[in-house]
N, C-alpha and C. Protein backbone atom coordinates (compact mmCIF):
# COMPACT_ATOMS: atom_id res chain seq x y z
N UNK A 1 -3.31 -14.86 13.06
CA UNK A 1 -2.52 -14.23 14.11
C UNK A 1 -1.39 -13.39 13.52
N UNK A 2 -0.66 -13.92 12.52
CA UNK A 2 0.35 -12.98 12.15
C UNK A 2 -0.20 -11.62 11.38
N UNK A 3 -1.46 -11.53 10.96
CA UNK A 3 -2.06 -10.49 9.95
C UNK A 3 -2.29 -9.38 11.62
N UNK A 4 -2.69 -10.00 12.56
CA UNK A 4 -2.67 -8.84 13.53
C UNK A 4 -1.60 -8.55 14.58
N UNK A 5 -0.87 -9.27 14.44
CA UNK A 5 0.67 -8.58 15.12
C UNK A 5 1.49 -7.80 13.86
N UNK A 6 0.76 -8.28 12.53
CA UNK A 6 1.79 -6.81 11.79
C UNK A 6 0.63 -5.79 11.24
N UNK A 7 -0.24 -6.00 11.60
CA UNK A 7 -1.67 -4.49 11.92
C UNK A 7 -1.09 -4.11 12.66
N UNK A 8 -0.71 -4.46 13.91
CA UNK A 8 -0.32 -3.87 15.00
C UNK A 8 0.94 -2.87 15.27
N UNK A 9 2.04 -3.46 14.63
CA UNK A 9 2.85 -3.12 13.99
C UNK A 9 2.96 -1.84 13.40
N UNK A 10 2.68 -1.96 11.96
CA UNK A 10 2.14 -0.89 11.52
C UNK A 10 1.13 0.35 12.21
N UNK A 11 0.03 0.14 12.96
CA UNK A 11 0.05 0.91 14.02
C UNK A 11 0.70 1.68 14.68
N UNK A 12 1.42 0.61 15.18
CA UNK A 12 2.34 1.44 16.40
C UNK A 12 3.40 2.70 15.75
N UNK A 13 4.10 1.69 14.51
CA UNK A 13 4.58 2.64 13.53
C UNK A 13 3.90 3.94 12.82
N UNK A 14 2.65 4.00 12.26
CA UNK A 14 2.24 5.06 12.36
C UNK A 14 1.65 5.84 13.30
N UNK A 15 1.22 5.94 14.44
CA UNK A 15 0.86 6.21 15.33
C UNK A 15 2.10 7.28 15.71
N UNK A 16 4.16 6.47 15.90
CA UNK A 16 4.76 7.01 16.11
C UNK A 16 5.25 8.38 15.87
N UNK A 17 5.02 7.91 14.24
CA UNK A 17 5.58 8.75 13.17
C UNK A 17 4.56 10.32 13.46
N UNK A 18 3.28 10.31 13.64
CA UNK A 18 2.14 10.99 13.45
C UNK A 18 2.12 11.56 14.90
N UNK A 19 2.86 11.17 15.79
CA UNK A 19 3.00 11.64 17.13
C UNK A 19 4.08 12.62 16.90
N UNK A 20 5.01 12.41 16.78
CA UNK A 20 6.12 12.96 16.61
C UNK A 20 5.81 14.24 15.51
N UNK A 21 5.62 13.97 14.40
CA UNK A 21 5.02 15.11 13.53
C UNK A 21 4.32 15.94 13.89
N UNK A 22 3.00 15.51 14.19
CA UNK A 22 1.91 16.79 14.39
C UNK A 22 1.81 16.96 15.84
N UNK A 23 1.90 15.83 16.94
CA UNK A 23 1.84 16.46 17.74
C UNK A 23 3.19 17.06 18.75
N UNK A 24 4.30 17.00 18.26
CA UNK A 24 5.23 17.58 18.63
C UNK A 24 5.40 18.94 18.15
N UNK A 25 4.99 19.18 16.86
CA UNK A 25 5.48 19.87 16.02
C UNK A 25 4.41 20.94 15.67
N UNK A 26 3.00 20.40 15.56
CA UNK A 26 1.79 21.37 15.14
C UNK A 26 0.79 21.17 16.29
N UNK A 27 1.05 20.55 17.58
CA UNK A 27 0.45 21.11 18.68
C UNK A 27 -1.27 20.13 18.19
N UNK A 28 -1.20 18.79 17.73
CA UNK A 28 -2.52 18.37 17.12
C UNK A 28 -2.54 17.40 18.58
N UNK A 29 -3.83 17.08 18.98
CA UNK A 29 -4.26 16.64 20.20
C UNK A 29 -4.03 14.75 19.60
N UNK A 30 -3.79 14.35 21.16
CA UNK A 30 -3.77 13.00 20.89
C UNK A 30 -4.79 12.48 20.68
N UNK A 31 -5.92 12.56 20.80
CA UNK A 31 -6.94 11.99 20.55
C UNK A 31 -7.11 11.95 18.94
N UNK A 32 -6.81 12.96 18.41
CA UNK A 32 -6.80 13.25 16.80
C UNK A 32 -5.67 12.29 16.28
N UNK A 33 -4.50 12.20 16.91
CA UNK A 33 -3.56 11.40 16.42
C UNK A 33 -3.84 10.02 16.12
N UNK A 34 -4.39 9.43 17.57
CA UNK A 34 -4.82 8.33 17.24
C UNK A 34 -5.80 7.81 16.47
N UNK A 35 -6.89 8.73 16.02
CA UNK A 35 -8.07 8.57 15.07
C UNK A 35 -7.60 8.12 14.01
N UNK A 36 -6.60 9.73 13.40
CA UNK A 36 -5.79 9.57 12.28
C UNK A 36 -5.21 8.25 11.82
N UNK A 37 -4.62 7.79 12.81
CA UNK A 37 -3.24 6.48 12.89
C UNK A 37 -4.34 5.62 12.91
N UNK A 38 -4.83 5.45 13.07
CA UNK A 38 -6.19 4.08 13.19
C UNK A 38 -6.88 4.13 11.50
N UNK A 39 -7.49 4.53 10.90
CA UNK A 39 -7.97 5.10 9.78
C UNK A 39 -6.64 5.04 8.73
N UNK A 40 -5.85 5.34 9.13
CA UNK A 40 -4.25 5.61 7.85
C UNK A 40 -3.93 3.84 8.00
N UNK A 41 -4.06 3.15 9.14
CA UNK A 41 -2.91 2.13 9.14
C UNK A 41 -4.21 0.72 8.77
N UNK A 42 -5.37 1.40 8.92
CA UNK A 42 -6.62 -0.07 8.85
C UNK A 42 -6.57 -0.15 6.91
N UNK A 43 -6.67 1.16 6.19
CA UNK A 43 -6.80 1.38 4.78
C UNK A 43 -5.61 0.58 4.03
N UNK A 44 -4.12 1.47 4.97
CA UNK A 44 -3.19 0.83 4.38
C UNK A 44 -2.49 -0.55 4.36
N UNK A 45 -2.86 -1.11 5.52
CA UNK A 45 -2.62 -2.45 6.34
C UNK A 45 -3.54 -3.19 4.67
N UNK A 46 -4.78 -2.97 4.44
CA UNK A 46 -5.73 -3.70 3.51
C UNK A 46 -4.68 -3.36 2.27
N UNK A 47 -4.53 -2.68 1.85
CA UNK A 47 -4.10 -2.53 0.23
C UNK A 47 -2.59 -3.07 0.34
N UNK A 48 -1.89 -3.13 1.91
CA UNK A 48 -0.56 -3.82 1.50
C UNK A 48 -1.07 -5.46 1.47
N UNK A 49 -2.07 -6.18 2.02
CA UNK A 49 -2.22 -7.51 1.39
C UNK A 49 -2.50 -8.11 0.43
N UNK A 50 -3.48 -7.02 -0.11
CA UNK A 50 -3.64 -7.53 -1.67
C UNK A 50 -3.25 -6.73 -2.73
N UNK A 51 -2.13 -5.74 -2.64
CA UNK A 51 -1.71 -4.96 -3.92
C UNK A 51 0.29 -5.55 -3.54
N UNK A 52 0.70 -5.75 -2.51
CA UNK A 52 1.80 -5.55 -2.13
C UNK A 52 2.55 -7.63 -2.76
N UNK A 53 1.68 -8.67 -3.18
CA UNK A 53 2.54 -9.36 -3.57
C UNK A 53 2.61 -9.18 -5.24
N UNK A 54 1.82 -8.29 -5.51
CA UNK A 54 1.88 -8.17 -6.92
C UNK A 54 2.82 -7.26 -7.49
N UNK A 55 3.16 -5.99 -6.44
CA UNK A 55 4.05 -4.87 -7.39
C UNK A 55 5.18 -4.75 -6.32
N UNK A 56 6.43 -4.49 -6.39
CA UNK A 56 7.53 -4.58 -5.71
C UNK A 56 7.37 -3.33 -4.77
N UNK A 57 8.40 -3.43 -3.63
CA UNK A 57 8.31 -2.63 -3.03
C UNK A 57 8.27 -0.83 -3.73
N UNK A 58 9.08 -0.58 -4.32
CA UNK A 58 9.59 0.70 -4.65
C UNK A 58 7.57 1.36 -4.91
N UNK A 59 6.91 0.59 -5.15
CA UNK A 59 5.76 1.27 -5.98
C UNK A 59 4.91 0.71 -5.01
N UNK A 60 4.84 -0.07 -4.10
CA UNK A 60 4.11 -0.18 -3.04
C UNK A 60 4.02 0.84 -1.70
N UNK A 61 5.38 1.94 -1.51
CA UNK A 61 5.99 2.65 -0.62
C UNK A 61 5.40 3.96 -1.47
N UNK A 62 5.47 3.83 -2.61
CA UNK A 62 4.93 5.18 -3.56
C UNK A 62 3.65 5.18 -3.41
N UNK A 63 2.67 4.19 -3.04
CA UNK A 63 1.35 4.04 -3.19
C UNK A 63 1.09 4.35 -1.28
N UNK A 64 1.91 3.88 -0.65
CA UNK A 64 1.24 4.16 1.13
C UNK A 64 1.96 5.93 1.04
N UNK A 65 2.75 6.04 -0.11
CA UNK A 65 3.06 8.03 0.58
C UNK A 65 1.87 8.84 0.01
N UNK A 66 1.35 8.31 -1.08
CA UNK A 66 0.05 9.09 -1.13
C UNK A 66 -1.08 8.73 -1.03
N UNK A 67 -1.03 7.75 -0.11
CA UNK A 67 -2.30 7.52 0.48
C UNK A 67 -1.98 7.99 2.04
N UNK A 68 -0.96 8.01 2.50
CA UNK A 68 -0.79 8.74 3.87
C UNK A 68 -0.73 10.33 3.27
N UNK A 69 -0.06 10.89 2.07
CA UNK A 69 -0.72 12.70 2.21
C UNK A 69 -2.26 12.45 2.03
N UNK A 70 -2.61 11.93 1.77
CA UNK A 70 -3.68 12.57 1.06
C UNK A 70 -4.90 12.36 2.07
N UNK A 71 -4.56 11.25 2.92
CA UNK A 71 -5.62 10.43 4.13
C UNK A 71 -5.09 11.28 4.97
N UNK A 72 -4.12 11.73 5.67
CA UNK A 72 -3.70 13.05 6.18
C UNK A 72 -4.45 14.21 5.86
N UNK A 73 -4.27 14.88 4.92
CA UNK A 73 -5.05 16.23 4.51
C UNK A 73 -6.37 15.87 5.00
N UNK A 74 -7.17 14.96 4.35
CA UNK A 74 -8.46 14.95 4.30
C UNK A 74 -8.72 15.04 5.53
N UNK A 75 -8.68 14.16 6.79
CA UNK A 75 -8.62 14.02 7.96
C UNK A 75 -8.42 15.21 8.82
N UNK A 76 -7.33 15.66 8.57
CA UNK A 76 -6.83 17.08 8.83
C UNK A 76 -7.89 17.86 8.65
N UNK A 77 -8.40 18.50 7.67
CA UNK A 77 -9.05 19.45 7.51
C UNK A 77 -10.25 19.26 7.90
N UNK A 78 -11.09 18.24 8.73
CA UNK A 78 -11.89 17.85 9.44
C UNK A 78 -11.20 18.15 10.96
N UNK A 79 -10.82 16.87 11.37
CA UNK A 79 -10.41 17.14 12.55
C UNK A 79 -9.51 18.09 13.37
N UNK A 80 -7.99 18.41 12.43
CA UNK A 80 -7.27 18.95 12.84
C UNK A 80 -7.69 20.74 13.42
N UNK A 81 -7.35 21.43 14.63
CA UNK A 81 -7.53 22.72 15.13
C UNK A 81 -6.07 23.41 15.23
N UNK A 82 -6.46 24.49 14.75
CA UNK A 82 -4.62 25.30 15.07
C UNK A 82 -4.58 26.13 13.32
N UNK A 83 -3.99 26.59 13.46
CA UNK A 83 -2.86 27.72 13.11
C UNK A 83 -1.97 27.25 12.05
N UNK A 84 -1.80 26.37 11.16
CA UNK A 84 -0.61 25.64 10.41
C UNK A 84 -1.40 25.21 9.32
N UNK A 85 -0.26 25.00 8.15
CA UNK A 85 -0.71 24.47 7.04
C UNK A 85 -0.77 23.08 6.96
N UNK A 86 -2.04 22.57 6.72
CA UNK A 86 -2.68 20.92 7.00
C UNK A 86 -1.14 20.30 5.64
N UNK A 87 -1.20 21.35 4.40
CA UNK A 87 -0.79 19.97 3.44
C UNK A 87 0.83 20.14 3.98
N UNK A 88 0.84 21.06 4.62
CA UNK A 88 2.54 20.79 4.93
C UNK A 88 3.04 19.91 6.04
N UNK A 89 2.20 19.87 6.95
CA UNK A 89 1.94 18.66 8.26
C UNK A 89 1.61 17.42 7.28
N UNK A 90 0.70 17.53 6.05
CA UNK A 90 0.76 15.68 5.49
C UNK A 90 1.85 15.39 5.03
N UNK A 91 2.46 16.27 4.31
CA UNK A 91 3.38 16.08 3.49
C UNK A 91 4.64 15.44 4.58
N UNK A 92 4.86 16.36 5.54
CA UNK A 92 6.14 15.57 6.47
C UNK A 92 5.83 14.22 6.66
N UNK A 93 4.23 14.15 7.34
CA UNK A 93 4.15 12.97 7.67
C UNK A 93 3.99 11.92 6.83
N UNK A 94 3.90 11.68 5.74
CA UNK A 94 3.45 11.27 4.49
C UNK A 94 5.14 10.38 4.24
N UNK A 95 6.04 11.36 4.23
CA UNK A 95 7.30 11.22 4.00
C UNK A 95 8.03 10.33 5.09
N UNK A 96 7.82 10.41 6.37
CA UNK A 96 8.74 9.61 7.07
C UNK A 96 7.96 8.32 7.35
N UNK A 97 6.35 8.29 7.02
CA UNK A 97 5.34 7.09 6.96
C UNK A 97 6.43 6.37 5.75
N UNK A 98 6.14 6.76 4.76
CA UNK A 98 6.90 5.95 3.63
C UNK A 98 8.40 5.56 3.98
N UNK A 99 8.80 6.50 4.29
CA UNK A 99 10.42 5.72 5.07
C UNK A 99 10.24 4.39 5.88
N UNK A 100 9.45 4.41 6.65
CA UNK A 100 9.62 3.18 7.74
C UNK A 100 7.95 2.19 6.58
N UNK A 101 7.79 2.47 5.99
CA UNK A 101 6.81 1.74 4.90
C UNK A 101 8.00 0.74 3.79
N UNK A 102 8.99 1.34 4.11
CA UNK A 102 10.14 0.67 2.88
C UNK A 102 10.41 -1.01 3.63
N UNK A 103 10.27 -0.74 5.24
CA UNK A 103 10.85 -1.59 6.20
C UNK A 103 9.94 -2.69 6.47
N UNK A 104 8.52 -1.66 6.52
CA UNK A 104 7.54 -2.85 6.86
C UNK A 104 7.11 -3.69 5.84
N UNK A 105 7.39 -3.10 4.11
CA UNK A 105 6.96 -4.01 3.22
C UNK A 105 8.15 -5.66 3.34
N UNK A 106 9.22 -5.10 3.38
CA UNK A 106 10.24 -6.07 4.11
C UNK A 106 9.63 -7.16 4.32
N UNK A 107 9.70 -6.51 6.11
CA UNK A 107 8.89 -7.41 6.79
C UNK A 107 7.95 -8.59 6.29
N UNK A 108 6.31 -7.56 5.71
CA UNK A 108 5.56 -8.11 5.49
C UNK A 108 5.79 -9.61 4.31
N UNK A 109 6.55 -9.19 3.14
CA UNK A 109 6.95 -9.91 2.01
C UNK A 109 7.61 -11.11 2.83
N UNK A 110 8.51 -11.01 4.06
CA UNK A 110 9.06 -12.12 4.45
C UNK A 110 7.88 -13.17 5.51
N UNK A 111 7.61 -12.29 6.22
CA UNK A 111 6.84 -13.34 7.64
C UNK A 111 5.26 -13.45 7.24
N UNK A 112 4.44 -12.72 6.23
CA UNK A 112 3.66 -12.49 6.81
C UNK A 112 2.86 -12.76 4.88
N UNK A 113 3.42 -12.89 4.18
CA UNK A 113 2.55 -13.05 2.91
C UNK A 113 3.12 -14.51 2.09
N UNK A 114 2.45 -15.32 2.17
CA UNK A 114 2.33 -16.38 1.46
C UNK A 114 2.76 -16.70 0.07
N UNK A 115 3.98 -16.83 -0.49
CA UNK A 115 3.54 -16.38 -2.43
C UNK A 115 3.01 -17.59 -2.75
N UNK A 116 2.59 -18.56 -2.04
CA UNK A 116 1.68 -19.48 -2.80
C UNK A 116 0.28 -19.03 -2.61
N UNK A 117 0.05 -18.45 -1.70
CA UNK A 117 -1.71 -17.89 -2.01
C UNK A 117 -2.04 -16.86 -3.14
N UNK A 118 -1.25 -16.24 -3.35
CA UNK A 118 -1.32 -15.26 -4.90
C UNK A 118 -0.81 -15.68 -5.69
N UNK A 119 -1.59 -15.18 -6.85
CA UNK A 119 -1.22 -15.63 -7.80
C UNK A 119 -0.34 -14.11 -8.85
N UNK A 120 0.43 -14.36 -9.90
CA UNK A 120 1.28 -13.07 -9.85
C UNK A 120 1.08 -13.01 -11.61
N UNK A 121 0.40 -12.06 -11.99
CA UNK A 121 -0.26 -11.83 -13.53
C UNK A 121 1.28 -12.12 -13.99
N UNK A 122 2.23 -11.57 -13.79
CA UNK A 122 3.31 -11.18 -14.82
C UNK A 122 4.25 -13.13 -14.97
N UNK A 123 3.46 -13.60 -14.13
CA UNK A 123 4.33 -15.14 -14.41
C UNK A 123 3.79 -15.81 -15.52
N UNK A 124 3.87 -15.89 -16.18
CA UNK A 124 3.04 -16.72 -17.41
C UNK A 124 4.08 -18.02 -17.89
N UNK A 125 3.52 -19.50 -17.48
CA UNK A 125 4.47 -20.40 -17.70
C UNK A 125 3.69 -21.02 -19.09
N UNK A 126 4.40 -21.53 -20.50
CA UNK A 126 4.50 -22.01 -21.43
C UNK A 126 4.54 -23.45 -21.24
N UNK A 127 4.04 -24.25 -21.88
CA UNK A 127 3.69 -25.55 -22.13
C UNK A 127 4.54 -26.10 -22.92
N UNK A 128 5.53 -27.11 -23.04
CA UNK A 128 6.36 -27.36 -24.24
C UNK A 128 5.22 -27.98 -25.01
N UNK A 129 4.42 -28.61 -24.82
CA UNK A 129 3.74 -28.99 -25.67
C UNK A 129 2.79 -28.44 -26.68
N UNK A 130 3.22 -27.78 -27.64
CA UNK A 130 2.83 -26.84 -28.38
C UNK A 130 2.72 -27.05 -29.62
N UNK A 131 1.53 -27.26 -30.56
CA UNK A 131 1.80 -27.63 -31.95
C UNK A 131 0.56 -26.38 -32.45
N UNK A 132 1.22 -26.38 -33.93
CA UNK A 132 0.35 -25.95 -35.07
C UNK A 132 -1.28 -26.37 -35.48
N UNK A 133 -2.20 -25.47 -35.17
CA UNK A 133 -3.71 -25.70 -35.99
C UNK A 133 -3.48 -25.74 -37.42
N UNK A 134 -4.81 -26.54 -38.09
CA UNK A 134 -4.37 -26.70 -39.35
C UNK A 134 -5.97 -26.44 -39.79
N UNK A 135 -6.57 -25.60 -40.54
CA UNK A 135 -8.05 -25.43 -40.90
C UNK A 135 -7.96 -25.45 -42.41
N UNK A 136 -9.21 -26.19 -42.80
CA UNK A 136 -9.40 -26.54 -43.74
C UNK A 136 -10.28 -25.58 -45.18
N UNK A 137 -11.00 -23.97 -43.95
CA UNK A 137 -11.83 -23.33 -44.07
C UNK A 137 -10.99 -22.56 -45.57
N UNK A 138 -9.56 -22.50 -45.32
CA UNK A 138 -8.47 -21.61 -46.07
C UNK A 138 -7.70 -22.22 -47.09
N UNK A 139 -8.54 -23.47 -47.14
CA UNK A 139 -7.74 -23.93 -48.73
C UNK A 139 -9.14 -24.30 -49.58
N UNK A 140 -9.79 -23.77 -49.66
CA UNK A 140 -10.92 -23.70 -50.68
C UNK A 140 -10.76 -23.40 -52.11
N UNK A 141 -11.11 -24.22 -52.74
CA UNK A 141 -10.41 -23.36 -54.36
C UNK A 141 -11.00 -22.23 -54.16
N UNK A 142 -9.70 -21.41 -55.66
CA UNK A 142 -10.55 -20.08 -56.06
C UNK A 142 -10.89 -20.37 -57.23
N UNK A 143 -10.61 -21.87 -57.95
CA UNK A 143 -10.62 -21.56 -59.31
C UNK A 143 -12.33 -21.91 -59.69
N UNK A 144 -13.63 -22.15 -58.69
CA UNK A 144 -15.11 -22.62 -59.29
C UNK A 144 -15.75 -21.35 -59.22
């Protein structure tokens, strides 16, 4: 339940952002908006659960801005109709996605991701119990 009230979330949040951008601004039909926002927030919703307890926010927000230009453009230049430059419509939107992406990783890190279900490469705990091998292969005479 909590993985789909912050899908949802995120949704609504991009959906907003992508309303406000293209279709305020570049005249892009709602129906396109919502395609877009459905497709941008199902991709990114997946890679913030399993990339987002491993690398901190700053590089998790760097990773949803170019996956929102770039899932933008592509999309765009399929669906989008009109008169305007597609990478300059991703690029805005790309940019204020990642703004409110700073908020939802927040979020997500607090209510909604477990740090006992991941496990985190960079923790590496040491054993005090630690002794010396001793091989026998390396004291062979040299003198026969």
């Amino acid at each position: 339940m909590r993985h789909l009230s912050s899908f949802l979330l995120k949704l609504i949040v991009t959906t907003g952002v992508l309303w406000i951008v293209l279709g305020l601004f570049y005249n892009v039909t709602l129906t396109d908006i919502l395609l877009t926002s459905f497709v941008l927030s199902a991709i990114a919703y997946i890679a913030d659960v399993f990339v987002l307890p491993n690398v901190s926010n700053f590089w998790a927000t760097i990773g949803d801005f170019g996956l929102a230009f770039v899932g933008i453009f592509l999309i765009g230049q399929v669906l989008f109709e009109g008169n305007f430059s597609i990478a300059d419509a991703s690029l805005i939107s790309a940019v204020f996605i990642a703004i409110g992406e700073i908020f939802f990783h927040r979020y997500m890190k607090s209510k909604v991701i477990d740090d006992k279900e991941y496990t985190h490469p960079n923790d590496i705990t040491i054993s005090n119990r630690m002794q010396t091998e001793f091989s026998s292969e390396l004291d062979e005479d040299v003198d026969k």
